[in-house]
PDB file of N, CA and C in Angstrom:
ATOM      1  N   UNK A   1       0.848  -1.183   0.000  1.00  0.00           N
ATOM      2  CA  UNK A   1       0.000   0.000   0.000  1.00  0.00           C
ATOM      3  C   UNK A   1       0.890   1.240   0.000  1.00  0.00           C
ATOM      4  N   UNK A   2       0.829   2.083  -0.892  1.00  0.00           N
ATOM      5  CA  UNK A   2       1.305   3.265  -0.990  1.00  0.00           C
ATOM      6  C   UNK A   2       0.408   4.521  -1.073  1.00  0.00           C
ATOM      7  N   UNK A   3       0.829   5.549   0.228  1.00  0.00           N
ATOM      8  CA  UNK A   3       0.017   6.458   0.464  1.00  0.00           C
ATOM      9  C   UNK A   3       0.593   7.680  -0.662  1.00  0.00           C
ATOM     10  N   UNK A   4       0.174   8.460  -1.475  1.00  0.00           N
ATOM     11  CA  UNK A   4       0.846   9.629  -1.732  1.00  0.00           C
ATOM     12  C   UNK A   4      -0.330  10.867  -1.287  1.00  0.00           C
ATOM     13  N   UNK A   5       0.279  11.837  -0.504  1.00  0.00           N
ATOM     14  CA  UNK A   5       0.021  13.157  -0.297  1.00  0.00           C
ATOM     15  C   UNK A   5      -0.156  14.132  -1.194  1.00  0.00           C
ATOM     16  N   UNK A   6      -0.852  14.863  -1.332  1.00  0.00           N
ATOM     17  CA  UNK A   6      -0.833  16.159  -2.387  1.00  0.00           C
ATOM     18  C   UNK A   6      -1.856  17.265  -1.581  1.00  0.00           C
ATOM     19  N   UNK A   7      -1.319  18.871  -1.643  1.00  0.00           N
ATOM     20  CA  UNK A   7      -2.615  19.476  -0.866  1.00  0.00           C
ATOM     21  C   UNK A   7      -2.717  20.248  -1.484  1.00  0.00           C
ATOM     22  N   UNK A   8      -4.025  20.696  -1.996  1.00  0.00           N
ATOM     23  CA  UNK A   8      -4.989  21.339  -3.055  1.00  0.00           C
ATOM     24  C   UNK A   8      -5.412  21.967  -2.037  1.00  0.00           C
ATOM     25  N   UNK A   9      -4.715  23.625  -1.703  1.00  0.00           N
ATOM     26  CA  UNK A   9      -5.585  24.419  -0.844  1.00  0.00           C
ATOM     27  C   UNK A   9      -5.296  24.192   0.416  1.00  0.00           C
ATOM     28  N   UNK A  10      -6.610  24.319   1.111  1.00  0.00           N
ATOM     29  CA  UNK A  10      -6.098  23.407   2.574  1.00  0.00           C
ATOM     30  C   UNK A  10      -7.443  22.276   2.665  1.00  0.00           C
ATOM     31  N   UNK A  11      -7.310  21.788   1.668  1.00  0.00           N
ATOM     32  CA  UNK A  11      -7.630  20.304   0.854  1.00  0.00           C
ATOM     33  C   UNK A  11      -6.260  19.408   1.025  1.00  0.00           C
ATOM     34  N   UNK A  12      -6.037  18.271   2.015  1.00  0.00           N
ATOM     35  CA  UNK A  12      -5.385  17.334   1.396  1.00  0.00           C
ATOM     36  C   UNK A  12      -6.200  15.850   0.541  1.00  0.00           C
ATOM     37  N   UNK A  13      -5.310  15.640  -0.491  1.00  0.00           N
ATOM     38  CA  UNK A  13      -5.774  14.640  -1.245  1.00  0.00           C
ATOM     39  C   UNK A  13      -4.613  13.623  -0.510  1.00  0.00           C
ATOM     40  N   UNK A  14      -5.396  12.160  -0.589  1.00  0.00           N
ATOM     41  CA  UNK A  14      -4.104  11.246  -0.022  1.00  0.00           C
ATOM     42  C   UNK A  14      -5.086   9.894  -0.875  1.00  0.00           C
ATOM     43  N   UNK A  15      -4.020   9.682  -1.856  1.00  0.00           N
ATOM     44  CA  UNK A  15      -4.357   8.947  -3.056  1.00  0.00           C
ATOM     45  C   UNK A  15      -3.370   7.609  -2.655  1.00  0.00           C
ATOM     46  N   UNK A  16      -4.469   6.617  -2.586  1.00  0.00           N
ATOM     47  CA  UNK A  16      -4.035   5.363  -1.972  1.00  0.00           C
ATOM     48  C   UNK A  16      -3.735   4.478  -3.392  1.00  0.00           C
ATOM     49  N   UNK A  17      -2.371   3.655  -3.307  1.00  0.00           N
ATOM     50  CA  UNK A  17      -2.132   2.901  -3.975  1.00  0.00           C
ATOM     51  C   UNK A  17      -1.861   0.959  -3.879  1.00  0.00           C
ATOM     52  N   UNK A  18      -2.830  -0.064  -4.544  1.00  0.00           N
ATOM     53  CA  UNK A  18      -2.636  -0.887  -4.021  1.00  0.00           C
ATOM     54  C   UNK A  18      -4.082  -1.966  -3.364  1.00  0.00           C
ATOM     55  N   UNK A  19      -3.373  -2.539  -1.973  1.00  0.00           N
ATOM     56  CA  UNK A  19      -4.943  -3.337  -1.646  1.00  0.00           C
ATOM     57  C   UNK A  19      -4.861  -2.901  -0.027  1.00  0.00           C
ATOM     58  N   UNK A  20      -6.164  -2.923   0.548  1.00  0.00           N
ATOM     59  CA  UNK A  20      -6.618  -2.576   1.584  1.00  0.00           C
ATOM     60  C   UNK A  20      -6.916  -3.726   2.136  1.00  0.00           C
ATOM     61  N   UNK A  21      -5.868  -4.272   3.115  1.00  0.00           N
ATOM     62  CA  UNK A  21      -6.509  -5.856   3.246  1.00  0.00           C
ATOM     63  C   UNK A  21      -5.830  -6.046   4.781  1.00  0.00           C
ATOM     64  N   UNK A  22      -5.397  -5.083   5.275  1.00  0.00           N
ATOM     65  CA  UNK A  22      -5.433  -5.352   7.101  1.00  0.00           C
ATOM     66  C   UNK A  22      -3.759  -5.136   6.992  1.00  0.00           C
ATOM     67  N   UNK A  23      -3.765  -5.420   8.389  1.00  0.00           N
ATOM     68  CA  UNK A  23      -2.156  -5.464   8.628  1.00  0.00           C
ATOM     69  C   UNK A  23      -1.624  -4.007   8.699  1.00  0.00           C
ATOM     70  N   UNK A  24      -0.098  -3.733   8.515  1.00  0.00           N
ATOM     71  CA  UNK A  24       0.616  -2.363   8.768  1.00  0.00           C
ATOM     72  C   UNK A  24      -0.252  -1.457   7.760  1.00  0.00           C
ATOM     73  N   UNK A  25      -0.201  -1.842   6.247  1.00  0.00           N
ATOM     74  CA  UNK A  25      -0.514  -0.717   5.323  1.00  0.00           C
ATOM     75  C   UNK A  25      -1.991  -0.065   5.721  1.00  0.00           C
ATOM     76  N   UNK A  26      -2.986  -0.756   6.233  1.00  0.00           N
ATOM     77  CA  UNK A  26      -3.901  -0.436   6.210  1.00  0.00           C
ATOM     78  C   UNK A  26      -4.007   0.470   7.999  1.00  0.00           C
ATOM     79  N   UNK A  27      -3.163   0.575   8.538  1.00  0.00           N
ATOM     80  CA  UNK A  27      -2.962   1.127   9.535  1.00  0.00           C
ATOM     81  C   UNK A  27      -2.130   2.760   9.260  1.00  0.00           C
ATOM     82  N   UNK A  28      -1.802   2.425   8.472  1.00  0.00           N
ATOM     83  CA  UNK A  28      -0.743   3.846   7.982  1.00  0.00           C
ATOM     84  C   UNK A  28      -1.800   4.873   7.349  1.00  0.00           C
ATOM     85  N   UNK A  29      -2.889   3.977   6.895  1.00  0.00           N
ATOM     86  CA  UNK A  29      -3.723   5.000   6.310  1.00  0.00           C
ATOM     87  C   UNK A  29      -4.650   6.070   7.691  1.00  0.00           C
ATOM     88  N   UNK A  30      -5.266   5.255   8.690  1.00  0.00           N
ATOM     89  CA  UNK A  30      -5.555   5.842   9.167  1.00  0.00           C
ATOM     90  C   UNK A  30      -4.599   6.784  10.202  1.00  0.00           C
ATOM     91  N   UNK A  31      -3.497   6.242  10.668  1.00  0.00           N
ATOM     92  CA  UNK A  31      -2.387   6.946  11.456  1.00  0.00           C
ATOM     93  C   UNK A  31      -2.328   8.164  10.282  1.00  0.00           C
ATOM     94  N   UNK A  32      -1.941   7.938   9.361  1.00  0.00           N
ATOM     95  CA  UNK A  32      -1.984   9.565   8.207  1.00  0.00           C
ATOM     96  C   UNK A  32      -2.823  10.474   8.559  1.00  0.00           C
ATOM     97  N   UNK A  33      -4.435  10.084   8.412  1.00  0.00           N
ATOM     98  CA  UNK A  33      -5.510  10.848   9.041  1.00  0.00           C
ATOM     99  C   UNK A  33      -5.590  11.452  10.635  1.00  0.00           C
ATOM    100  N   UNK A  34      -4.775  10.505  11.302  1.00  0.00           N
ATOM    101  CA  UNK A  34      -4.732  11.002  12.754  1.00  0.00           C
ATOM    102  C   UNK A  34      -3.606  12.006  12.322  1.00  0.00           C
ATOM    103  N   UNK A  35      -2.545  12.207  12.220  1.00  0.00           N
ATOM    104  CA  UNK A  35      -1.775  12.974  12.097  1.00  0.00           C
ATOM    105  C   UNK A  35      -2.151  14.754  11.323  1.00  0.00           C
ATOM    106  N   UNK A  36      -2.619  14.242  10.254  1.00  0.00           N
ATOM    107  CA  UNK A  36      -3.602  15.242   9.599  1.00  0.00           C
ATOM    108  C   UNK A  36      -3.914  16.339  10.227  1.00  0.00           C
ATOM    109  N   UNK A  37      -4.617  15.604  11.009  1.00  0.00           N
ATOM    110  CA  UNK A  37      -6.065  15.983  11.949  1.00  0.00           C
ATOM    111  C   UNK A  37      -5.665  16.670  13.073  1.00  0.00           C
ATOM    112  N   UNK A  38      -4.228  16.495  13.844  1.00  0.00           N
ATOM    113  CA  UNK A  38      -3.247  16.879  14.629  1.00  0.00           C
ATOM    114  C   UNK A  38      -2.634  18.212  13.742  1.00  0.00           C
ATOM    115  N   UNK A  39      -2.213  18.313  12.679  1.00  0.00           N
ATOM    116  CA  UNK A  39      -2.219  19.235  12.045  1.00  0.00           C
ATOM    117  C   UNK A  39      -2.750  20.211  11.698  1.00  0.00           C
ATOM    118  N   UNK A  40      -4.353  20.092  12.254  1.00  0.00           N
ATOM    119  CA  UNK A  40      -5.592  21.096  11.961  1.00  0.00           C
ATOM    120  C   UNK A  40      -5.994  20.979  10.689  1.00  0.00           C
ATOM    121  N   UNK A  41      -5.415  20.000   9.908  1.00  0.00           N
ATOM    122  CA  UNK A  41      -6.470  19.374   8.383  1.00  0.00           C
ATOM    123  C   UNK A  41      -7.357  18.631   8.565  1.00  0.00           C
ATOM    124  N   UNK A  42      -8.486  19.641   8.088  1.00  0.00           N
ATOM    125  CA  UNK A  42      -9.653  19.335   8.322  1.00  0.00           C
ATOM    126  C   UNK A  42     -10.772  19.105   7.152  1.00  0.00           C
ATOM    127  N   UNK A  43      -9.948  18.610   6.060  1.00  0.00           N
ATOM    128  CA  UNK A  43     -10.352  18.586   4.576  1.00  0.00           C
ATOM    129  C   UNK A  43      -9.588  17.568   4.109  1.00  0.00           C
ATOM    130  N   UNK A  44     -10.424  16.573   4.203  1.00  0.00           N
ATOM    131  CA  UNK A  44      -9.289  15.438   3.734  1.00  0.00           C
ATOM    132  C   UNK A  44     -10.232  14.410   2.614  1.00  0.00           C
ATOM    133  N   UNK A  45      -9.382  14.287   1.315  1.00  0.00           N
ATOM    134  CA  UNK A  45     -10.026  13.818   0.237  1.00  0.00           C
ATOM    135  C   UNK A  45      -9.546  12.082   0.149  1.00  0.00           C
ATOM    136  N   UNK A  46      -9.709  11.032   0.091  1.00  0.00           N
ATOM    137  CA  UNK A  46      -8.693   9.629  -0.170  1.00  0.00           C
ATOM    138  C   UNK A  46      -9.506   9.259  -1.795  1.00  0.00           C
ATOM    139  N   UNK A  47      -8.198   9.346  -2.391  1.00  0.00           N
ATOM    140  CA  UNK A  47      -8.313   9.084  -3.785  1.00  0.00           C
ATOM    141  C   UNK A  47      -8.692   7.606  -3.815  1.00  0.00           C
ATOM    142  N   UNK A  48      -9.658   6.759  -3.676  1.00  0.00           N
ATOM    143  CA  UNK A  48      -9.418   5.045  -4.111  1.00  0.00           C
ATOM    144  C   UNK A  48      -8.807   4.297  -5.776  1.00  0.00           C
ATOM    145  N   UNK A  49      -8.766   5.033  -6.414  1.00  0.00           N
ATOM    146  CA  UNK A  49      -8.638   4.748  -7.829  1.00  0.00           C
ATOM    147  C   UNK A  49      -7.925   3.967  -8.130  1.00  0.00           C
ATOM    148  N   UNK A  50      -6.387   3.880  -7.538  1.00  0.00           N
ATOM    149  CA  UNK A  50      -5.448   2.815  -7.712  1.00  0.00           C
ATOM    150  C   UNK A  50      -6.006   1.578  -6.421  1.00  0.00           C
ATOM    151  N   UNK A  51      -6.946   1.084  -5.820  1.00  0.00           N
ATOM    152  CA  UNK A  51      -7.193   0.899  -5.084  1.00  0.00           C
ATOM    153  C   UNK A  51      -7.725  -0.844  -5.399  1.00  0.00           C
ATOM    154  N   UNK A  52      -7.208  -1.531  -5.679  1.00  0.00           N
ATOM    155  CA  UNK A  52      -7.596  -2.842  -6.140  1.00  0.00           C
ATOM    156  C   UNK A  52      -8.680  -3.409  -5.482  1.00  0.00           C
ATOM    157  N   UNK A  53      -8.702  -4.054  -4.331  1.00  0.00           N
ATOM    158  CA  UNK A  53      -9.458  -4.359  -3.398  1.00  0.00           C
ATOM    159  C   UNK A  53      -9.340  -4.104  -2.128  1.00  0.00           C
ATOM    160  N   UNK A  54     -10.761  -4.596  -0.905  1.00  0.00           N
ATOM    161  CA  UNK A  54     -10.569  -4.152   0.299  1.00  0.00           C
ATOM    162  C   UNK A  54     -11.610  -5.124   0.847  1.00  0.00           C
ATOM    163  N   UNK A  55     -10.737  -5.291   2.135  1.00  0.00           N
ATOM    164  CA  UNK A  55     -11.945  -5.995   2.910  1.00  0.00           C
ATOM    165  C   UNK A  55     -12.120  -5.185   4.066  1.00  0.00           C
ATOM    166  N   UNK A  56     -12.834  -6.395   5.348  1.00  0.00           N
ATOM    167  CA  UNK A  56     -13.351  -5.399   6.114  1.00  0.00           C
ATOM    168  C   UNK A  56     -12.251  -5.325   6.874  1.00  0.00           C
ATOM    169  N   UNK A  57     -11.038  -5.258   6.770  1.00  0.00           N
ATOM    170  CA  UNK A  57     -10.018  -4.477   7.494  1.00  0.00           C
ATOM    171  C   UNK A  57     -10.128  -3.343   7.237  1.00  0.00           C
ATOM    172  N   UNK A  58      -9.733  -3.175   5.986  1.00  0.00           N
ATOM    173  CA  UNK A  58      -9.203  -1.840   5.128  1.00  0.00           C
ATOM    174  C   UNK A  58     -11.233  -1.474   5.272  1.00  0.00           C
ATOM    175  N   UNK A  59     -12.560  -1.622   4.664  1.00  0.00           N
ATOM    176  CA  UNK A  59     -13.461  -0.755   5.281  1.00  0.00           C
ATOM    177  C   UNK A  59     -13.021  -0.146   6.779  1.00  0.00           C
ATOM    178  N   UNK A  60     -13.002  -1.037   7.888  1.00  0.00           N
ATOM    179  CA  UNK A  60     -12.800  -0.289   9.519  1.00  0.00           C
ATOM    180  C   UNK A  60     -11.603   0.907   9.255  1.00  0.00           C
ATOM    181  N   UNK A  61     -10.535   0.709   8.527  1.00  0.00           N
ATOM    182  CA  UNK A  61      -9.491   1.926   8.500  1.00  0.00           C
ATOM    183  C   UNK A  61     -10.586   3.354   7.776  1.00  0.00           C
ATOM    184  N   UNK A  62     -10.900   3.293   6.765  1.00  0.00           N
ATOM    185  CA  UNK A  62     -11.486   3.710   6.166  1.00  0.00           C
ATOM    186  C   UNK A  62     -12.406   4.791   7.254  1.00  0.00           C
ATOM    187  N   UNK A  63     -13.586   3.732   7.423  1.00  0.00           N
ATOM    188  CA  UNK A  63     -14.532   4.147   8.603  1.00  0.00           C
ATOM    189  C   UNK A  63     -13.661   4.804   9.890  1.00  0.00           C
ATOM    190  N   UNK A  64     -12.752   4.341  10.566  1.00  0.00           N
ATOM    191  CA  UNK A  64     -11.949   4.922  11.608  1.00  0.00           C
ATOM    192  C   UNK A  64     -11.633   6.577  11.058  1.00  0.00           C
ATOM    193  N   UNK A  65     -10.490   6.663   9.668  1.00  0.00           N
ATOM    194  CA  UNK A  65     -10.739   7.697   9.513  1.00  0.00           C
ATOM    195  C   UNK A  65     -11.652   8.561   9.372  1.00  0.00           C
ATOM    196  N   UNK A  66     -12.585   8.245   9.381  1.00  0.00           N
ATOM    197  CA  UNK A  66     -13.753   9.578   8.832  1.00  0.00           C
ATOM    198  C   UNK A  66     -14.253   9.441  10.330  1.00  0.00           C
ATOM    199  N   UNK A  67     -14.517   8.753  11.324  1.00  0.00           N
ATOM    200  CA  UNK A  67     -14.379   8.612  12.527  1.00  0.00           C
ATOM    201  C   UNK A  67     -13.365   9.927  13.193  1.00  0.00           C
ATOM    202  N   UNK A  68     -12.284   9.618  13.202  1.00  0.00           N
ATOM    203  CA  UNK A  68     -11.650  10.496  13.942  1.00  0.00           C
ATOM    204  C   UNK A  68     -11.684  12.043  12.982  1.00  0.00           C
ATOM    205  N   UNK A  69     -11.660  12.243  11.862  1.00  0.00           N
ATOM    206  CA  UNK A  69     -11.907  13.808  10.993  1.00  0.00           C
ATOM    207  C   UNK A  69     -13.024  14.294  11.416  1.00  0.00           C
ATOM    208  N   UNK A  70     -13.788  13.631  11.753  1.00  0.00           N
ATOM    209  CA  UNK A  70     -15.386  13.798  12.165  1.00  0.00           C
ATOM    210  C   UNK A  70     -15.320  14.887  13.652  1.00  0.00           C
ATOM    211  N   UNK A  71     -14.665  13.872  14.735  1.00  0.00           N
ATOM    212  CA  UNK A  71     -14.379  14.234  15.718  1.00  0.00           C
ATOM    213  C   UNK A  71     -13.700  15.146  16.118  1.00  0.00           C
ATOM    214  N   UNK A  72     -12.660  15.617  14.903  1.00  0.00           N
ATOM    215  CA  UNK A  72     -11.844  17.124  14.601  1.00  0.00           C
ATOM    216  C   UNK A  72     -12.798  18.004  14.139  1.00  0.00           C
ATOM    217  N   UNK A  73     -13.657  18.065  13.931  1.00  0.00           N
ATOM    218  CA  UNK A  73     -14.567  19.037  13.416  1.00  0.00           C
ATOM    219  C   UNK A  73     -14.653  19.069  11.945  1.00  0.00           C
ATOM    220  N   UNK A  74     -13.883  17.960  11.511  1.00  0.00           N
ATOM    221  CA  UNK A  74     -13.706  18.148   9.818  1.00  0.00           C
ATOM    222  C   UNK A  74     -14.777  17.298   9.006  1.00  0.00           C
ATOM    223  N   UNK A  75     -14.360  16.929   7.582  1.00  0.00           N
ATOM    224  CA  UNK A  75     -14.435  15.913   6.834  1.00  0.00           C
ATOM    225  C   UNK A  75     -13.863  15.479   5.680  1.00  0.00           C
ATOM    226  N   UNK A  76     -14.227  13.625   5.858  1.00  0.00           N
ATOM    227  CA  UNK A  76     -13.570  12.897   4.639  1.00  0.00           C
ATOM    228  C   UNK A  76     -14.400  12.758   3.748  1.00  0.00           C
ATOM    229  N   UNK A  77     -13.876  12.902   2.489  1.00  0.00           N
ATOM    230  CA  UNK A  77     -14.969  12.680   1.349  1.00  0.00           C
ATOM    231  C   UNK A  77     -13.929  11.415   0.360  1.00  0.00           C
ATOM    232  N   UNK A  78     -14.889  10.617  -0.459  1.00  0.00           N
ATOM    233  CA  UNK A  78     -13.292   9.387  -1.222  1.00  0.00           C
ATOM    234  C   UNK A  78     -13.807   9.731  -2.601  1.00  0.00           C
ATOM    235  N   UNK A  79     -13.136   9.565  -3.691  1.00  0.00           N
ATOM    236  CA  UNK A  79     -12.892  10.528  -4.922  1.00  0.00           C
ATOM    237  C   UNK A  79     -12.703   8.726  -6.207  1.00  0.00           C
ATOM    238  N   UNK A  80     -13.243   8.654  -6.966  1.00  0.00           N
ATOM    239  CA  UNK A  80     -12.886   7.465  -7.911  1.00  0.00           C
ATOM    240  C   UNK A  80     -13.037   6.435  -7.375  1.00  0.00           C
ATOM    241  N   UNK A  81     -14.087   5.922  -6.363  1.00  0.00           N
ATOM    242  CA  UNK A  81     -13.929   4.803  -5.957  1.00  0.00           C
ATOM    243  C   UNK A  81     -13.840   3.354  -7.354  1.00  0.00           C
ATOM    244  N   UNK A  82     -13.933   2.769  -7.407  1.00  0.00           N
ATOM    245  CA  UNK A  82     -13.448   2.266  -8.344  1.00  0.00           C
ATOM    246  C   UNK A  82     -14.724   0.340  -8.071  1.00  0.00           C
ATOM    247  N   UNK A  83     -15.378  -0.024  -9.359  1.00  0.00           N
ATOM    248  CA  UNK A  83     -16.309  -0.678  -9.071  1.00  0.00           C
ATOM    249  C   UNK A  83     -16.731  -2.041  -8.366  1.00  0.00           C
ATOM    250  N   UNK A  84     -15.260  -2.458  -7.939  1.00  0.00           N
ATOM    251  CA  UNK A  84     -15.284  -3.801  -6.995  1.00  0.00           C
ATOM    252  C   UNK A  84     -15.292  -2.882  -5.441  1.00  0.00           C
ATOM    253  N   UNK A  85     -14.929  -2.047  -5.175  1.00  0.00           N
ATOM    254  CA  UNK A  85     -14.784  -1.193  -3.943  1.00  0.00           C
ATOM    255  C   UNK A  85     -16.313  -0.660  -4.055  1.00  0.00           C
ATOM    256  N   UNK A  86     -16.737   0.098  -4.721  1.00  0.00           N
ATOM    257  CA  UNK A  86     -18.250   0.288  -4.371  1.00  0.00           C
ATOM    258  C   UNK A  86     -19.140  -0.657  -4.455  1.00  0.00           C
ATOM    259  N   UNK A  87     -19.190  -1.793  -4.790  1.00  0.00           N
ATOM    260  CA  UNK A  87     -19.730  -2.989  -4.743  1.00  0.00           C
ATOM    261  C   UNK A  87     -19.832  -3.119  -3.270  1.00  0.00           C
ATOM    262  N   UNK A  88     -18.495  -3.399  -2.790  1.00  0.00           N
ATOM    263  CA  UNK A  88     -18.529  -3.923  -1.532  1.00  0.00           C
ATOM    264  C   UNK A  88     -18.939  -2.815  -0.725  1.00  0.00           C
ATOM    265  N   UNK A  89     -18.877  -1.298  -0.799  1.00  0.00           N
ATOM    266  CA  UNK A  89     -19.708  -0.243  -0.373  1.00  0.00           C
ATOM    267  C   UNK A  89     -21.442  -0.604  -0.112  1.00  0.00           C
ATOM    268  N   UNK A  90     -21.782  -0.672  -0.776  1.00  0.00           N
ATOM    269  CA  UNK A  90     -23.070  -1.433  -1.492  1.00  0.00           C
ATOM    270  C   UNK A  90     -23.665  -2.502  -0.853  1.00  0.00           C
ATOM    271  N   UNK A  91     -22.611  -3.384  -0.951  1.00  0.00           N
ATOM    272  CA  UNK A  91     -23.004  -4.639   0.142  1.00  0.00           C
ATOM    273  C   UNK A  91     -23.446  -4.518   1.444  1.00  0.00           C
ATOM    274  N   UNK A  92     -22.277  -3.498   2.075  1.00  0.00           N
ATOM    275  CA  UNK A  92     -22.099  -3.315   3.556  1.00  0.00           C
ATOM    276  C   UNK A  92     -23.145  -2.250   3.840  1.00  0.00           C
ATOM    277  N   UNK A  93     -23.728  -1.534   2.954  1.00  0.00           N
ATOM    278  CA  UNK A  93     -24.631  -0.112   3.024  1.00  0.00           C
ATOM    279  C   UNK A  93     -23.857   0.553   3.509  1.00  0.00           C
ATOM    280  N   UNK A  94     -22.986   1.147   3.785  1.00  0.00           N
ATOM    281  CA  UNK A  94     -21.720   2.046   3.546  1.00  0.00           C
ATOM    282  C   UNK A  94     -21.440   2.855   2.643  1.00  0.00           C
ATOM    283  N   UNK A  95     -22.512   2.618   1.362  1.00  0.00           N
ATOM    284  CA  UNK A  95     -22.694   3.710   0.521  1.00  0.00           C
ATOM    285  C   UNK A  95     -23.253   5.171   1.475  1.00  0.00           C
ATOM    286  N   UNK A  96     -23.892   4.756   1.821  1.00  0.00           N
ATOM    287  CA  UNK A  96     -24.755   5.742   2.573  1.00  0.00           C
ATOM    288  C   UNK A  96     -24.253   6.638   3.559  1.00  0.00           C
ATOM    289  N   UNK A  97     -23.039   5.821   4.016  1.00  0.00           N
ATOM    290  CA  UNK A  97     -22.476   6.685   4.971  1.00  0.00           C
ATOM    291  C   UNK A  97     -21.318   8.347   4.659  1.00  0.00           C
ATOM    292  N   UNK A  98     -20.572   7.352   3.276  1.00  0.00           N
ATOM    293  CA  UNK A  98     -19.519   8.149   2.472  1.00  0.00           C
ATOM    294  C   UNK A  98     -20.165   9.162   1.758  1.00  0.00           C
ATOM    295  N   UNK A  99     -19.568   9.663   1.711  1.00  0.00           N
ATOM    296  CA  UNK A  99     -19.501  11.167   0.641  1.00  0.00           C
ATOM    297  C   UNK A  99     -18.627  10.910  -0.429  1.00  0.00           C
ATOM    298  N   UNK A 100     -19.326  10.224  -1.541  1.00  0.00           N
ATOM    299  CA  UNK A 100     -18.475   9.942  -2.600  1.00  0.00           C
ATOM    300  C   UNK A 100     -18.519  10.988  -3.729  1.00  0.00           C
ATOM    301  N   UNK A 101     -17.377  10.892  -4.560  1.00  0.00           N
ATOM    302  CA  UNK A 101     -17.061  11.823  -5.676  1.00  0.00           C
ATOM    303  C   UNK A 101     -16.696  11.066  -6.669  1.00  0.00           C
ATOM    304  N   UNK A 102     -16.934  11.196  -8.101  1.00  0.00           N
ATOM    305  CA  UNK A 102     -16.643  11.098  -9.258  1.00  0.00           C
ATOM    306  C   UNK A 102     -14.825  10.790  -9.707  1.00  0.00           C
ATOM    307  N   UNK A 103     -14.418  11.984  -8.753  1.00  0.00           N
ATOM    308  CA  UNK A 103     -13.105  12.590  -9.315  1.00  0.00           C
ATOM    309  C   UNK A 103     -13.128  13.497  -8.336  1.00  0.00           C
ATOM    310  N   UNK A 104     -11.241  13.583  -8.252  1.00  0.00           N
ATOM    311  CA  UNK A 104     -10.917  13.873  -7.117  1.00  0.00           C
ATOM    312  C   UNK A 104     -11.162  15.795  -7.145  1.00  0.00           C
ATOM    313  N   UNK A 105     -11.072  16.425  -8.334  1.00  0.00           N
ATOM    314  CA  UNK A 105     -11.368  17.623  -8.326  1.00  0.00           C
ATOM    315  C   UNK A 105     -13.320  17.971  -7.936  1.00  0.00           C
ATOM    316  N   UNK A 106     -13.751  17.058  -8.327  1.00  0.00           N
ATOM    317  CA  UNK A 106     -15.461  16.997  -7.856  1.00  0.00           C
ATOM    318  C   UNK A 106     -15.584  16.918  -5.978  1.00  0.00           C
ATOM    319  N   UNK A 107     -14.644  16.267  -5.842  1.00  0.00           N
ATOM    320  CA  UNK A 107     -14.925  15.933  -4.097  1.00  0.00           C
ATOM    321  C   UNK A 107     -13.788  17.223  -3.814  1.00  0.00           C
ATOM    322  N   UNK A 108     -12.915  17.805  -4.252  1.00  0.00           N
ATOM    323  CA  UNK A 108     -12.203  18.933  -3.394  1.00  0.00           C
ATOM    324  C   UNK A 108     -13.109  20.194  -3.786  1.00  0.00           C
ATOM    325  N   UNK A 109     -13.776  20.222  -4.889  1.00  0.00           N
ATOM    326  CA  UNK A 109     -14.991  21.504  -5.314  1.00  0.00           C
ATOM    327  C   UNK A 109     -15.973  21.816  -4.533  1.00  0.00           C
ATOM    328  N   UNK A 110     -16.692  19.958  -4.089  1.00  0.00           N
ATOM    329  CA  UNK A 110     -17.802  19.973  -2.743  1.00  0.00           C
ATOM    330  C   UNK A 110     -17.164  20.372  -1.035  1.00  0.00           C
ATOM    331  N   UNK A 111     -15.964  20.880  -1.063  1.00  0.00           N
ATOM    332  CA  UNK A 111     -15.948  21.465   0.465  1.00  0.00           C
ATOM    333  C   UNK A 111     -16.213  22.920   0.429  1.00  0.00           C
TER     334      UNK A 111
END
């Protein structure tokens, strides 16, 4: 799993590369968001696009982050989810919860 950073504004984008499937990588994602959030970023976009698959590890990271941005006063929005990942969105009704975007300039436009 490879995280890359980019900040559009005081928009960060953090465009995940790879699979979401438990263990360290899927821990780095949300430790990123805690850190963030410690930072006073309070606009945080996660690109899924390179994002192969995920189970319910990588959902709970997911959910944790928008969990703790929440609790900063902020929010997460995810940008390209990509159609085996919203599937399983779908499954879990977790659609409902996310704030999804098209593209990552569509979800940094909606803050």
């Amino acid at each position: 799993m490879q995280i890359n950073e980019q900040r559009q504004g005081d928009v960060v984008v953090l465009a995940l590369k790879g699979k979401l499937m438990g263990g360290t990588e899927t821990q780095a994602v949300h430790q990123k968001v805690k850190e963030l959030t410690e930072d006073k970023v309070l606009k945080i976009v996660v690109d899924l696009a390179k994002v192969k698959w995920m189970n319910s590890s990588g959902l709970g990271a997911i959910i944790g982050s928008m969990t703790t941005i929440k609790n900063a006063g902020g929010e997460l929005k995810l940008a390209n989810v990509t159609d085996k990942v919203h599937s399983l969105f779908m499954i879990t009704k977790l659609i409902t919860i996310f704030d999804t975007h098209e593209s990552v300039a569509e979800a940094v436009e909606s803050f």
